[in-house]
Protein backbone atom coordinates (compact mmCIF):
# COMPACT_ATOMS: atom_id res chain seq x y z
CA UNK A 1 84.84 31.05 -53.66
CA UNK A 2 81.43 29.47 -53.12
CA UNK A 3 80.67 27.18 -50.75
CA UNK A 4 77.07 27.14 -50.03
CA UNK A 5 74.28 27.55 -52.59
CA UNK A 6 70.74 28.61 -50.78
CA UNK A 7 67.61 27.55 -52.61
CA UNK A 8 64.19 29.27 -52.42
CA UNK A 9 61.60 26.74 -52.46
CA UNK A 10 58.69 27.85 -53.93
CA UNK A 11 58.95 27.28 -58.21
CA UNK A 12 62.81 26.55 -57.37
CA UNK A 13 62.80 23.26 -55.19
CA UNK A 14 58.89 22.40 -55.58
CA UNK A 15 55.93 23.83 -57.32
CA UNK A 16 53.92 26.43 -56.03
CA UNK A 17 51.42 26.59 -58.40
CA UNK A 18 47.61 27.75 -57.66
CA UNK A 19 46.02 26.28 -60.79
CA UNK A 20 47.27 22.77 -60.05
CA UNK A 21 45.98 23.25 -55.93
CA UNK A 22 42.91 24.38 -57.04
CA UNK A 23 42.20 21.13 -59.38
CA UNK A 24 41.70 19.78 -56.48
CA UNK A 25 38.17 21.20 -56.16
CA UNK A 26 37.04 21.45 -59.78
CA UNK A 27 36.85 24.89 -59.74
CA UNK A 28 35.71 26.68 -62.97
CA UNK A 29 35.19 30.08 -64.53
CA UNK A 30 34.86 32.78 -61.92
CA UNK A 31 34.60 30.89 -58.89
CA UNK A 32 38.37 29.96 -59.99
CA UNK A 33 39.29 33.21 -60.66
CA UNK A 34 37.94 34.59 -57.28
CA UNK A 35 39.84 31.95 -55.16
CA UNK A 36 42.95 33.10 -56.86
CA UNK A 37 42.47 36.47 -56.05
CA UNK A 38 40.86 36.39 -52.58
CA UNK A 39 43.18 33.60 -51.33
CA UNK A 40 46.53 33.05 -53.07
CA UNK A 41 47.00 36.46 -53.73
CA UNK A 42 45.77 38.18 -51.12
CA UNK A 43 46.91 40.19 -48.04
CA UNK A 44 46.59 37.91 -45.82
CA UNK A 45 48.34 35.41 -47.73
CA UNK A 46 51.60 37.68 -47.23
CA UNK A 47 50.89 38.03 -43.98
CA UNK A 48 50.59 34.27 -43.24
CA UNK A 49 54.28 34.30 -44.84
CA UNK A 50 55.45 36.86 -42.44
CA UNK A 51 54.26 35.23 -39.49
CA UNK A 52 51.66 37.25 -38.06
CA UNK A 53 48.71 35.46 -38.95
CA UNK A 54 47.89 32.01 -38.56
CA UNK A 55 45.88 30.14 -41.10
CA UNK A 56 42.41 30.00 -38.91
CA UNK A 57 42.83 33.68 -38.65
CA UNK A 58 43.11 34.12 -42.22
CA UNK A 59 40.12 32.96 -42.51
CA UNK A 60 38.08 34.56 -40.68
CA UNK A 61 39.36 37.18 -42.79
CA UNK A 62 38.64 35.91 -46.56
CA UNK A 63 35.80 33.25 -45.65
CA UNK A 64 33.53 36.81 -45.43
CA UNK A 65 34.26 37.98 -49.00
CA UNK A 66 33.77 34.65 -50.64
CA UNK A 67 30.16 33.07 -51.81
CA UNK A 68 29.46 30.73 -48.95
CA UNK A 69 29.51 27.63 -51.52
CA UNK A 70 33.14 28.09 -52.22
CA UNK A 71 34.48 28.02 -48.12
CA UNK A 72 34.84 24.60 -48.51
CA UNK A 73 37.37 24.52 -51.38
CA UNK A 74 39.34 28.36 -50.14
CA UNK A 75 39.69 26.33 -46.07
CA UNK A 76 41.13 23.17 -47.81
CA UNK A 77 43.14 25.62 -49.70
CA UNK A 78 44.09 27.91 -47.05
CA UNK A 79 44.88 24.88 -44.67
CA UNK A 80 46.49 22.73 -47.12
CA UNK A 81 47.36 24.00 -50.35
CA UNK A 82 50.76 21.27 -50.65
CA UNK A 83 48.53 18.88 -51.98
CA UNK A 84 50.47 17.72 -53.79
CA UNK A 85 53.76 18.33 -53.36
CA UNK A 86 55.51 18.24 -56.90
CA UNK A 87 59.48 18.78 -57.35
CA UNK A 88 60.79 21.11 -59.68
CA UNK A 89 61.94 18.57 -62.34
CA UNK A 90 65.74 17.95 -62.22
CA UNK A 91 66.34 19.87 -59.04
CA UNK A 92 66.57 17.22 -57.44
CA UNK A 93 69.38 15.70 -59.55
CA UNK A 94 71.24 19.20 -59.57
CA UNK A 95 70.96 18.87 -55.62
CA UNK A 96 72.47 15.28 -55.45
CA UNK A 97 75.30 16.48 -57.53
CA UNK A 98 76.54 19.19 -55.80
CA UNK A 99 75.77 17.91 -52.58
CA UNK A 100 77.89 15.38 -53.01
CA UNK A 101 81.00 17.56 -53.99
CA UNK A 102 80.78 18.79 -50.70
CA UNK A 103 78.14 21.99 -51.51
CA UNK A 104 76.46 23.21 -48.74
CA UNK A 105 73.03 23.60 -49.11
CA UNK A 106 70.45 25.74 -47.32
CA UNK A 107 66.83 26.67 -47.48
CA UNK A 108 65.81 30.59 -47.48
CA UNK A 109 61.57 30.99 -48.40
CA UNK A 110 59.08 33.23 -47.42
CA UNK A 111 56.41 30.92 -46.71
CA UNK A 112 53.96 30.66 -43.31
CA UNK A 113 54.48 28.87 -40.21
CA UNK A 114 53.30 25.11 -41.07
CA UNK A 115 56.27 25.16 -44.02
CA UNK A 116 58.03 22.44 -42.14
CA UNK A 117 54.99 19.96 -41.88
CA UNK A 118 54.93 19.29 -45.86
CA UNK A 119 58.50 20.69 -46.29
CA UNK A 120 59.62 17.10 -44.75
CA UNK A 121 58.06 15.38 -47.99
CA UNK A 122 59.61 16.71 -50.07
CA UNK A 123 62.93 14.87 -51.15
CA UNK A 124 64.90 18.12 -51.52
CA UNK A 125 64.61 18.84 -47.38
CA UNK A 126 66.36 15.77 -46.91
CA UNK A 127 69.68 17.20 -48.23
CA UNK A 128 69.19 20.62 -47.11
CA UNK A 129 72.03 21.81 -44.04
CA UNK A 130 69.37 24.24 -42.64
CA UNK A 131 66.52 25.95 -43.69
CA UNK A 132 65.06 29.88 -41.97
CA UNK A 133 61.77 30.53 -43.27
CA UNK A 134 59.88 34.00 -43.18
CA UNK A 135 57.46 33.20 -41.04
CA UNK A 136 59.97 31.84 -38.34
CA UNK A 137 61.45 35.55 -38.28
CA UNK A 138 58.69 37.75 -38.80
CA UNK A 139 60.68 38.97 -42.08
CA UNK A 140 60.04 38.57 -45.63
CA UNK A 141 62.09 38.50 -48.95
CA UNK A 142 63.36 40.94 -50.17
CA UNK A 143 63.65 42.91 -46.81
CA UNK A 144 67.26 43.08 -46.13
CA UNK A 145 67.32 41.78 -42.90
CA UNK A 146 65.87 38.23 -43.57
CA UNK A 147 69.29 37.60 -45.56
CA UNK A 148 71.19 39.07 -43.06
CA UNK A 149 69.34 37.10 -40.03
CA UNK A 150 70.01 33.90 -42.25
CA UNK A 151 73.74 34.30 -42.76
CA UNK A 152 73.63 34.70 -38.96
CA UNK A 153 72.08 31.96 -38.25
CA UNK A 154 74.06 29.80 -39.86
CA UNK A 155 77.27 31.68 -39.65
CA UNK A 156 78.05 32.12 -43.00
CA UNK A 157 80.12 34.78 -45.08
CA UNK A 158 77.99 36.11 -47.77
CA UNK A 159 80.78 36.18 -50.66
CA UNK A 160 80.85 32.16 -50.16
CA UNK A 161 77.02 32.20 -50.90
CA UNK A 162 74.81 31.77 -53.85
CA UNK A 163 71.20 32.40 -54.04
CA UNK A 164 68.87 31.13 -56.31
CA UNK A 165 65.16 32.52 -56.40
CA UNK A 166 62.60 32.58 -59.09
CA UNK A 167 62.09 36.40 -58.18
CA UNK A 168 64.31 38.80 -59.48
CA UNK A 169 63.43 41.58 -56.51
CA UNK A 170 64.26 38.78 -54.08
CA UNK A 171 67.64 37.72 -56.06
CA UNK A 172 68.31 41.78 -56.04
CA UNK A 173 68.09 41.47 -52.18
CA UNK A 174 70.67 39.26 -51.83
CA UNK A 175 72.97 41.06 -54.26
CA UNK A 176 72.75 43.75 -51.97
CA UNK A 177 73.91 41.77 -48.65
CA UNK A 178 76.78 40.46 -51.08
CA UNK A 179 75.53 37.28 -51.93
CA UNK A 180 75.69 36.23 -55.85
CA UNK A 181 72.81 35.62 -56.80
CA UNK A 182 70.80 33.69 -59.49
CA UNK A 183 67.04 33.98 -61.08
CA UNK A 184 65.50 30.85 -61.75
CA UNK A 185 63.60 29.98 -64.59
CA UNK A 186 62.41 26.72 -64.06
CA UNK A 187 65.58 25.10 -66.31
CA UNK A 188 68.05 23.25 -64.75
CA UNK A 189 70.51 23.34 -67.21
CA UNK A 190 70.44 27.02 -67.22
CA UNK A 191 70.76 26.95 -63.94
CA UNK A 192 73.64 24.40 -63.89
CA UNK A 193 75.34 26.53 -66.51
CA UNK A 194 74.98 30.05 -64.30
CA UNK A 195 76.68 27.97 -61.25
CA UNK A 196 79.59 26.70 -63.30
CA UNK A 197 80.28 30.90 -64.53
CA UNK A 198 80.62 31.25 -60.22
CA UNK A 199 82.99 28.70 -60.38
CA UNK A 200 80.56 26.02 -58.95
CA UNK A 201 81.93 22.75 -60.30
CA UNK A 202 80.22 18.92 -59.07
């Protein structure tokens, strides 16, 4: 029986989407196209996620291969790329609802340390029971032990649980620590509808 349903956060809860950060700066053609590539997908952006970098450091490190007229926009970025913050739409109305039928709900994201500075504006944190993030543990999705230090944590039996993640590797992971588990597509119905075949009801 289910009894707690544990939300990634990026593209689940709220957007992660470079293209929409990097508005922010105007940036065009190849100069767009080399922030992409230099900062969101970049080593040291997984290593900010697992906690062994911190964001000045991570500079230092991509600053160097970048043209020195784009450090500006790849700092702001680096520093700051939750601006804004936009909610998945209808999450937050799928949250609500089972929240209020008595659903636990929990937090488990690989994202870097300063997660819970624009975490806490986003609506969905306010109804979250707890929240372990990557970074906090040193661990990332879909290593096996992040979902095993979170059900830990918050002393929870994994065939109660439900994990939802736009990733399928990082859905796999929890299938493996016997959690069900979910890929999300950015449609809440869908979603709603995979829930209610786990015998989720709200």
């Amino acid at each position: 029986m289910i009894k707690n349903i544990v939300f990634d956060m990026g593209n689940v809860l709220v957007r992660f989407d470079p293209e929409l950060f990097m508005n922010r700066y105007s940036l065009t053609g190849e100069d767009r196209k080399l922030i992409r590539n230099e900062v969101f997908r970049s080593v040291e952006w997984t290593m900010l996620d697992r906690g062994v970098i911190d964001e000045e450091i991570a500079e230092q490190r991509i600053l160097p291969r970048l043209p020195e007229y784009l450090h500006d926009a790849a700092r702001g970025l680096i520093e700051k790329w939750d601006d804004p913050i936009v909610p998945v739409e209808g999450m937050l109305e799928l949250l609500q609802a089972l929240k209020a039928k008595g659903y636990r709900l929990y937090l488990l994201s690989n994202a870097a340390t300063r997660q819970p500075i624009y975490w806490a504006r986003a609506e969905a944190s306010k109804l979250m029971d707890g929240a372990l993030i990557s970074a906090e543990v040193k661990l990332l999705k879909p290593d096996p032990q992040i979902y095993r230090t979170f059900l830990h944590k918050f002393d929870l039996r994994p065939e109660e649980c439900v994990f939802i993640d736009d990733t399928p590797i990082n859905v796999e992971g929890a299938l493996y620590e016997n959690m069900a588990g979910i890929v999300f597509n950015m449609d809440v119905p869908a979603l709603a509808e995979s829930l209610r075949t786990l015998g989720v009801e709200w």
